[in-house]
Protein backbone atom coordinates (compact mmCIF):
# COMPACT_ATOMS: atom_id res chain seq x y z
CA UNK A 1 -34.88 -31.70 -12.91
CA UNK A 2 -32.21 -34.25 -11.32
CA UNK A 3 -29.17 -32.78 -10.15
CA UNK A 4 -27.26 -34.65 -12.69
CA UNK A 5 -29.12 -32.70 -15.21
CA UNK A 6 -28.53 -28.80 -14.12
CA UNK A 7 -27.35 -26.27 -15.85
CA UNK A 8 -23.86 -25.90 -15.36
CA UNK A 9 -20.86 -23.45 -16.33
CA UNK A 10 -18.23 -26.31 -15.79
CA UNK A 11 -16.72 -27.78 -18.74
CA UNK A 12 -16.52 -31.33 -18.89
CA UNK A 13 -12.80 -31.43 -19.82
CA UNK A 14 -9.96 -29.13 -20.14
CA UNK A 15 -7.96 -28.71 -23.32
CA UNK A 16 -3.86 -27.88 -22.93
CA UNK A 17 -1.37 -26.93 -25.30
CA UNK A 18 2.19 -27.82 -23.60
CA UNK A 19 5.61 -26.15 -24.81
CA UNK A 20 7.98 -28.86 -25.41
CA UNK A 21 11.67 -28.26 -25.64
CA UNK A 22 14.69 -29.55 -24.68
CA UNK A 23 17.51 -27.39 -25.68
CA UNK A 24 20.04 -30.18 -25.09
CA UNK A 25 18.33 -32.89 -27.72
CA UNK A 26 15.55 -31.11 -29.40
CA UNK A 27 16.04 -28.94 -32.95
CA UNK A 28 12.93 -26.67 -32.41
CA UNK A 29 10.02 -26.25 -29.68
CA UNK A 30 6.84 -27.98 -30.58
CA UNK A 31 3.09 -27.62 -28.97
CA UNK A 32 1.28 -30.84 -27.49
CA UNK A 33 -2.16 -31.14 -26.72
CA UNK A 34 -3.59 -32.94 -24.11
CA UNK A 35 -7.75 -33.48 -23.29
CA UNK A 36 -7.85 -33.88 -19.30
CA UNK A 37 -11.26 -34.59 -17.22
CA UNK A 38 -12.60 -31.53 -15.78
CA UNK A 39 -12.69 -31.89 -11.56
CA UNK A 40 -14.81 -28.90 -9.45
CA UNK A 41 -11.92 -26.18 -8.03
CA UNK A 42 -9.02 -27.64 -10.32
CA UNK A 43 -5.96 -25.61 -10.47
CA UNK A 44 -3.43 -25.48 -13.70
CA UNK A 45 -1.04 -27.71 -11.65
CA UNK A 46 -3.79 -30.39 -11.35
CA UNK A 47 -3.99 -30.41 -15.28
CA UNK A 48 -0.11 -30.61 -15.44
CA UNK A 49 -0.30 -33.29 -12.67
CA UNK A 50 -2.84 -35.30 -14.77
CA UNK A 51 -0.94 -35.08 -18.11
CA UNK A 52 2.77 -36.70 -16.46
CA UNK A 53 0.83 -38.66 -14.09
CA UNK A 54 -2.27 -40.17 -15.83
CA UNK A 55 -1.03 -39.32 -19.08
CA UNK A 56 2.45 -40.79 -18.53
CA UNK A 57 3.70 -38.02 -20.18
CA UNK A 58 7.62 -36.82 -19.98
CA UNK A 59 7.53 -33.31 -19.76
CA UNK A 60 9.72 -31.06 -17.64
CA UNK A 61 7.83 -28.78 -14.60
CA UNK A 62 8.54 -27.64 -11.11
CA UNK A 63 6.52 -27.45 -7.90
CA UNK A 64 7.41 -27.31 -4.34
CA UNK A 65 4.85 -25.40 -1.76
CA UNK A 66 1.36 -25.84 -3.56
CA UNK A 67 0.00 -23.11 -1.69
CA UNK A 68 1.56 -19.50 -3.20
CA UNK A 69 4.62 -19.70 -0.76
CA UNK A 70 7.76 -20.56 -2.92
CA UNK A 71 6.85 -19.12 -6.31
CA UNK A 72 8.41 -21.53 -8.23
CA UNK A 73 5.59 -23.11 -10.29
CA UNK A 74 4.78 -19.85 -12.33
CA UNK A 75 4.72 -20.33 -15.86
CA UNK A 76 3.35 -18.50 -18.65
CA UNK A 77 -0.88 -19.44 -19.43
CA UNK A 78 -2.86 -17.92 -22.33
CA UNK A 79 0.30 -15.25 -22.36
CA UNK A 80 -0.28 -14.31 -19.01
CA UNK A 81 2.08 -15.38 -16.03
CA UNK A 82 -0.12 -17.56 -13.28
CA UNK A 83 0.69 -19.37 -10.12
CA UNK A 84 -0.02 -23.33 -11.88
CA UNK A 85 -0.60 -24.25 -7.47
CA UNK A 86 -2.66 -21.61 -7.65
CA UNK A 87 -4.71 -20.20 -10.56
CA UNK A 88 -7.96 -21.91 -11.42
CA UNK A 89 -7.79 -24.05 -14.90
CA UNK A 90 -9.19 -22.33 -17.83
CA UNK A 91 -10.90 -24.61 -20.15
CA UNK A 92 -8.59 -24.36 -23.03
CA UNK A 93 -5.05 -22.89 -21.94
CA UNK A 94 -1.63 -22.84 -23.92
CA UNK A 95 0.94 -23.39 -21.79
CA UNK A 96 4.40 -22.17 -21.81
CA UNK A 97 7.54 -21.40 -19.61
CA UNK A 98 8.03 -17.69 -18.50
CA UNK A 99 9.79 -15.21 -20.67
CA UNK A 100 12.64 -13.29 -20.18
CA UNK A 101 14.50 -16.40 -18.53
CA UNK A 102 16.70 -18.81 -19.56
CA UNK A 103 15.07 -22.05 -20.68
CA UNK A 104 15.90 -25.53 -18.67
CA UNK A 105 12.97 -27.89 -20.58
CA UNK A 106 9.76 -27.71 -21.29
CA UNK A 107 8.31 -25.63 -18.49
CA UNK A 108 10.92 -25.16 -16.15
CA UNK A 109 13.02 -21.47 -16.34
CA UNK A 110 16.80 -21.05 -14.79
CA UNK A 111 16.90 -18.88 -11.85
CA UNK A 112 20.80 -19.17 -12.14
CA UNK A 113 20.95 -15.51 -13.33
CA UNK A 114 18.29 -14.14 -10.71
CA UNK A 115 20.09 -15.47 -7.65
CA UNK A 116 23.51 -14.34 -9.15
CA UNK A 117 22.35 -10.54 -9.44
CA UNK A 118 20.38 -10.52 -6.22
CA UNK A 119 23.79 -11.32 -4.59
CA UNK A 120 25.27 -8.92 -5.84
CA UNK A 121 22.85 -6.57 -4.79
CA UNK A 122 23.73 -6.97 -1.06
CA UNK A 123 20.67 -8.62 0.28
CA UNK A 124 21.27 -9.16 3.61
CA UNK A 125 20.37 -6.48 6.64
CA UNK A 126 23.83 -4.36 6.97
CA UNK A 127 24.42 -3.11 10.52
CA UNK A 128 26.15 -0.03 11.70
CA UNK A 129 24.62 0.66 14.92
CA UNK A 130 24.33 -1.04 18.09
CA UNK A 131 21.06 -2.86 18.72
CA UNK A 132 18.83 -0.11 20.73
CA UNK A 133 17.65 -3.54 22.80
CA UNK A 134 16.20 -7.10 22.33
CA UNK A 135 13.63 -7.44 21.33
CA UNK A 136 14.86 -4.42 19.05
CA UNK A 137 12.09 -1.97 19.41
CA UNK A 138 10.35 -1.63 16.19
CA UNK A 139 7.13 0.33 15.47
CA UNK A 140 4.55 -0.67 13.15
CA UNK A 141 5.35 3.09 11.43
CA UNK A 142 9.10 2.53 10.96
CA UNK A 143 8.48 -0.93 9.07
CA UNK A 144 5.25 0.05 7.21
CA UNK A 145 7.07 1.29 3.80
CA UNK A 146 8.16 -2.35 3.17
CA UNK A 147 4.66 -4.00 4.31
CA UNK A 148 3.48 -4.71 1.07
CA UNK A 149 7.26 -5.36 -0.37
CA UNK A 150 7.57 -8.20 2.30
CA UNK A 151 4.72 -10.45 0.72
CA UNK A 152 7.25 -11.08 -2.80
CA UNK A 153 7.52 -14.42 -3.48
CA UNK A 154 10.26 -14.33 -5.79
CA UNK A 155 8.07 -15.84 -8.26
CA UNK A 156 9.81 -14.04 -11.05
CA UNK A 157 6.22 -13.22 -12.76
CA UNK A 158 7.60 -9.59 -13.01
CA UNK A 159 11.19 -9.90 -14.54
CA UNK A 160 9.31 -12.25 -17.24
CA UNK A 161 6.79 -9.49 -18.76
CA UNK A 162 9.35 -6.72 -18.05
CA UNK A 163 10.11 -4.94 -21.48
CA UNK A 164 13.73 -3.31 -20.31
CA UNK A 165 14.38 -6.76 -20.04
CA UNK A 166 13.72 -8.22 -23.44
CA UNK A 167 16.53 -5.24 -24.51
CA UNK A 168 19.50 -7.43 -24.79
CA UNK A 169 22.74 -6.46 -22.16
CA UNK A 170 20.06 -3.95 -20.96
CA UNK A 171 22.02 -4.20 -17.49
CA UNK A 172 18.62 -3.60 -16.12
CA UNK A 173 18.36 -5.47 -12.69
CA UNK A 174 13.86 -5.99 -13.22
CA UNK A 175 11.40 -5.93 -10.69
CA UNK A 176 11.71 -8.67 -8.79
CA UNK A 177 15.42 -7.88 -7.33
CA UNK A 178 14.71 -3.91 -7.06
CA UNK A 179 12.02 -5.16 -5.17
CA UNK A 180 14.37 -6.89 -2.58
CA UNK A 181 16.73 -4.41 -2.71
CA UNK A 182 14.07 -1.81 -1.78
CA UNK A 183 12.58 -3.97 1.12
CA UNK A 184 16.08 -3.10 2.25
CA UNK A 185 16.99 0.16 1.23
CA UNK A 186 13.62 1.13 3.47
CA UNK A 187 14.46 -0.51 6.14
CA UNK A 188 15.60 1.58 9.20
CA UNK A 189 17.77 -0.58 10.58
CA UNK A 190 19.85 -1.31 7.26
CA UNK A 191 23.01 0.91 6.83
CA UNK A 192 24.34 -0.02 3.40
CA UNK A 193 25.16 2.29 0.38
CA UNK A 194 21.72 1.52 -1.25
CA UNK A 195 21.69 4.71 -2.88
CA UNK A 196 24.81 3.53 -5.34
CA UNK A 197 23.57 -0.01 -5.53
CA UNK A 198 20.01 1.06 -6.95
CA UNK A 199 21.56 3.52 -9.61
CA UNK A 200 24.82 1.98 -10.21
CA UNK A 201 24.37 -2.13 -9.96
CA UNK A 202 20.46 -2.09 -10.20
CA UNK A 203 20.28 0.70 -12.67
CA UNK A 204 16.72 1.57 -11.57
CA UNK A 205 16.36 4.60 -13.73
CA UNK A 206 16.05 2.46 -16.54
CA UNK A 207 12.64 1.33 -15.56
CA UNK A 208 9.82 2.79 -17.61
CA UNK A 209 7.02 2.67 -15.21
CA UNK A 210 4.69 0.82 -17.97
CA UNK A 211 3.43 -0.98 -14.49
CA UNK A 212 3.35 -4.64 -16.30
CA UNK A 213 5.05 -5.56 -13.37
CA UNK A 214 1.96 -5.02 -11.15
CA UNK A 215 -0.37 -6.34 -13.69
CA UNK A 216 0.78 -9.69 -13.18
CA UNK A 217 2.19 -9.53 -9.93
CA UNK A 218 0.40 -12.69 -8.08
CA UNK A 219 0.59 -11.23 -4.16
CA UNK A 220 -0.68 -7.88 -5.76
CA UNK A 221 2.61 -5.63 -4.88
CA UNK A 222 2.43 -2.24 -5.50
CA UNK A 223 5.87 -2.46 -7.39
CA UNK A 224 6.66 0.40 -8.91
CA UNK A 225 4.82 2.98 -6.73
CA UNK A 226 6.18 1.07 -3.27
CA UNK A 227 9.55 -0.14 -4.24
CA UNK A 228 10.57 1.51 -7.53
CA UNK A 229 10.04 5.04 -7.03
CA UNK A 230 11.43 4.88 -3.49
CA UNK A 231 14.44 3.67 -4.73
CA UNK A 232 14.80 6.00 -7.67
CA UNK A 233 14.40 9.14 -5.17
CA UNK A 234 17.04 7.05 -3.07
CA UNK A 235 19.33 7.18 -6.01
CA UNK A 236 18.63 10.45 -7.52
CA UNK A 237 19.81 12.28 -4.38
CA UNK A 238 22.78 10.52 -4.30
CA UNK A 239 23.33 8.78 -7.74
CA UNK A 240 26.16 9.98 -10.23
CA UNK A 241 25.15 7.97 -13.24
CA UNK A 242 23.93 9.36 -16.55
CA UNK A 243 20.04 8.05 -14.98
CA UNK A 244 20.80 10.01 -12.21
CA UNK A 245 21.99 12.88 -13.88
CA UNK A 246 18.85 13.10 -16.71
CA UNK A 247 16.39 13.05 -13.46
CA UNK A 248 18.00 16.17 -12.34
CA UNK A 249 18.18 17.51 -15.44
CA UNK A 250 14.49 17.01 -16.11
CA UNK A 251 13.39 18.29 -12.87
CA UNK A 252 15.71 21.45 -13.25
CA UNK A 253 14.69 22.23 -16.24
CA UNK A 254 10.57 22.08 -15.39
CA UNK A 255 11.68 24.26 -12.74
CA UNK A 256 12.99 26.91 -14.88
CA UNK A 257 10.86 27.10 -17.97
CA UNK A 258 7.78 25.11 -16.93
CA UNK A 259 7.95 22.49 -19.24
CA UNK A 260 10.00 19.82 -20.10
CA UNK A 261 12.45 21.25 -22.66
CA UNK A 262 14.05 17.48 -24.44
CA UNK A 263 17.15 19.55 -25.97
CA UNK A 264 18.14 20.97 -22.58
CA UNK A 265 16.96 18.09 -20.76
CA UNK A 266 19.70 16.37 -23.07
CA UNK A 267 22.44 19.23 -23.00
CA UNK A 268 22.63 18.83 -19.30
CA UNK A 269 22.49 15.29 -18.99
CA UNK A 270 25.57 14.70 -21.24
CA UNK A 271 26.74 17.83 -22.84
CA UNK A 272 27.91 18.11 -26.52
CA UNK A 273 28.59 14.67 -28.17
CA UNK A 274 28.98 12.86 -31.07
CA UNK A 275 26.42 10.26 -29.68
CA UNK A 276 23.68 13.41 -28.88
CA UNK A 277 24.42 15.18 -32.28
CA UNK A 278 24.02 11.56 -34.47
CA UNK A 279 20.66 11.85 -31.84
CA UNK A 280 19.32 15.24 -33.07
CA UNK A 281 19.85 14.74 -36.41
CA UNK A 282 17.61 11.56 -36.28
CA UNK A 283 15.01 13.26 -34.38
CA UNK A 284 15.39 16.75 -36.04
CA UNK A 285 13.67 15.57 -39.56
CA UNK A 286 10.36 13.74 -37.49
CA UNK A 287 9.20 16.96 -35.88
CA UNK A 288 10.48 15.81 -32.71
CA UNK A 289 13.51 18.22 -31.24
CA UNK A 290 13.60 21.52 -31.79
CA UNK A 291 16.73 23.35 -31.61
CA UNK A 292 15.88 26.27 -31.10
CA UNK A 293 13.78 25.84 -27.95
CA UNK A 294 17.43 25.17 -26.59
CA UNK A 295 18.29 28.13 -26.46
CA UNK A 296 15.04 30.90 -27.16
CA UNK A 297 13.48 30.95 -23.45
CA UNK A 298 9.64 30.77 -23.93
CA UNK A 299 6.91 30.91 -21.09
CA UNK A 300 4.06 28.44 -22.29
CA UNK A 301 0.61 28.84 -19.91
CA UNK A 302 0.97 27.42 -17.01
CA UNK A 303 4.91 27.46 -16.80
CA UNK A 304 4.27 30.29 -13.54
CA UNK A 305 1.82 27.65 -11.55
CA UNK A 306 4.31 25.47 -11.94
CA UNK A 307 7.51 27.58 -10.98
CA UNK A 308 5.25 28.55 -7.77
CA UNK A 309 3.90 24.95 -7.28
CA UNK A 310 7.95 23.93 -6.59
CA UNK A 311 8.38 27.28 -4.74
CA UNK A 312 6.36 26.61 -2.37
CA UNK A 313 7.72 22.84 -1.68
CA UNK A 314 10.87 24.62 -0.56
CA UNK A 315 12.69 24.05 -4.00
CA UNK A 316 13.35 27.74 -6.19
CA UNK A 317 13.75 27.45 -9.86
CA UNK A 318 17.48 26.98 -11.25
CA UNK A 319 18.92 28.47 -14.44
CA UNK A 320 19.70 25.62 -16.62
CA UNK A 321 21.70 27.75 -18.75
């Protein structure tokens, strides 16, 4: 057998479907499709490189470091967020700009809004102490919370597959910027009011932990374990908002009758309001709030391992009542 002739996995071209839209002449956004010639070790920006270049096709993308520095070349490929420098070409791919951002053309995303809210998130080291000497002694323990945090590329691959952030006016800040905010609310050197920023600006508590985030993170981030959490513990000792306030509630109410009691939990977040009454009448008819566990203490099994699992953490049960 020649070596023309063996058996090979390699597909001899590479079929695309391009987004296409411009929102400043176009009525609608339309699909293109493109056949390129297959090349050993070719990368999705090689295909997009072939259509404008080869192709001489007009199309709107963005590149800059080709080699998973600058993050700006993610778009969206088979529904998945890639790195186009990056990620290997897939033999038929539909490709589209990320979600969850606003549109320029074609491929290329607005990080207008991004940049805006990580400014106002502080983002720069805030000193309140004296350097302890140069070079400032640092050990590899102090900095090793933010290790992982440090390798974010801003890529934006997070904030695009983020459900809080398809809510509209969630006021959810989204992974990406709690993840710089976090790099510096661990930071042991920093001396800014994180605590307020996370809950208040940032509004962490709003993050569901669905971990989509980390799915599709390209530099493999442990986001919501490593910078989320961190930051909602940050913010829940210190936080006054109504996120704040249900985390305490939650936790106080475990304490105290060993499960997680939704009318209390509720009661104590925000007390008696229209908004929770127009609540538990909604929920009341679907089986899922029950009034009466409100106020009728029960002990279900297990509610005693659990009032001595926090006892012996140092933290004794509180009356919710």
């Amino acid at each position: 057998m020649s070596p023309s002739s063996k058996p090979t996995t390699e597909p001899d071209k590479v079929r695309v479907r391009l987004y296409r839209f411009d929102p400043a002449t176009d009525q609608a956004p339309r699909y293109e499709s493109y056949e390129v010639p297959y090349t050993p070790r070719m990368r999705i920006m090689d295909v997009l490189d072939h259509v404008h270049e080869t192709l001489a096709v007009d199309f709107g993308y963005r590149w800059l470091c080709g080699t998973k520095k600058c993050g700006t070349c993610a778009v969206n490929v088979n529904g998945t967020p890639k790195l186009a420098c990056w990620d290997a070409a897939e033999p038929e791919m539909t490709i589209e700009p990320l979600s969850n951002l606003p549109l320029v053309r074609d491929l290329v995303t607005s990080r207008d809004p991004f940049e805006a809210s990580l400014a106002s998130l502080s983002p720069m080291l805030v000193r309140k102490a004296e350097y302890a000497g140069f070079p400032e002694p640092l050990s590899a323990q102090d900095m090793a919370p933010t290790a992982h945090l440090r390798d974010c590329i801003q890529c934006l691959a997070c904030q695009s597959v983020c459900p809080v952030l398809r809510q509209p006016d969630s006021g959810f800040a989204g992974p990406a910027l709690l993840v710089a905010l976090s790099e510096l609310a661990q930071d042991p050197r920093d001396g800014a009011d994180r605590a307020r920023l996370a809950d208040e600006v940032a509004q962490v508590f709003k993050c569901v932990s669905c971990y989509e985030c980390e799915r599709v993170c390209p530099t493999e981030i442990p986001i919501v374990s490593e910078a989320i959490e961190p930051l909602k513990r940050l913010a829940h000792s210190a936080g006054r908002s109504a996120g704040a306030r249900r985390t305490r509630a939650f936790l106080d109410v475990v304490k105290a009758r060993g499960y997680a009691n939704a009318a209390l939990v509720a009661l104590k977040t925000n007390g008696f309001s229209l908004h929770g009454l127009r609540l538990a009448l909604r929920l009341l008819p679907r089986g899922k709030l029950n009034l009466a566990d409100a106020f009728l203490k029960r002990s279900p099994p297990g509610a005693a391992a659990i009032r001595k699992t926090y006892e012996s953490n140092g933290q004794s049960s509180e009356n919710p009542e």
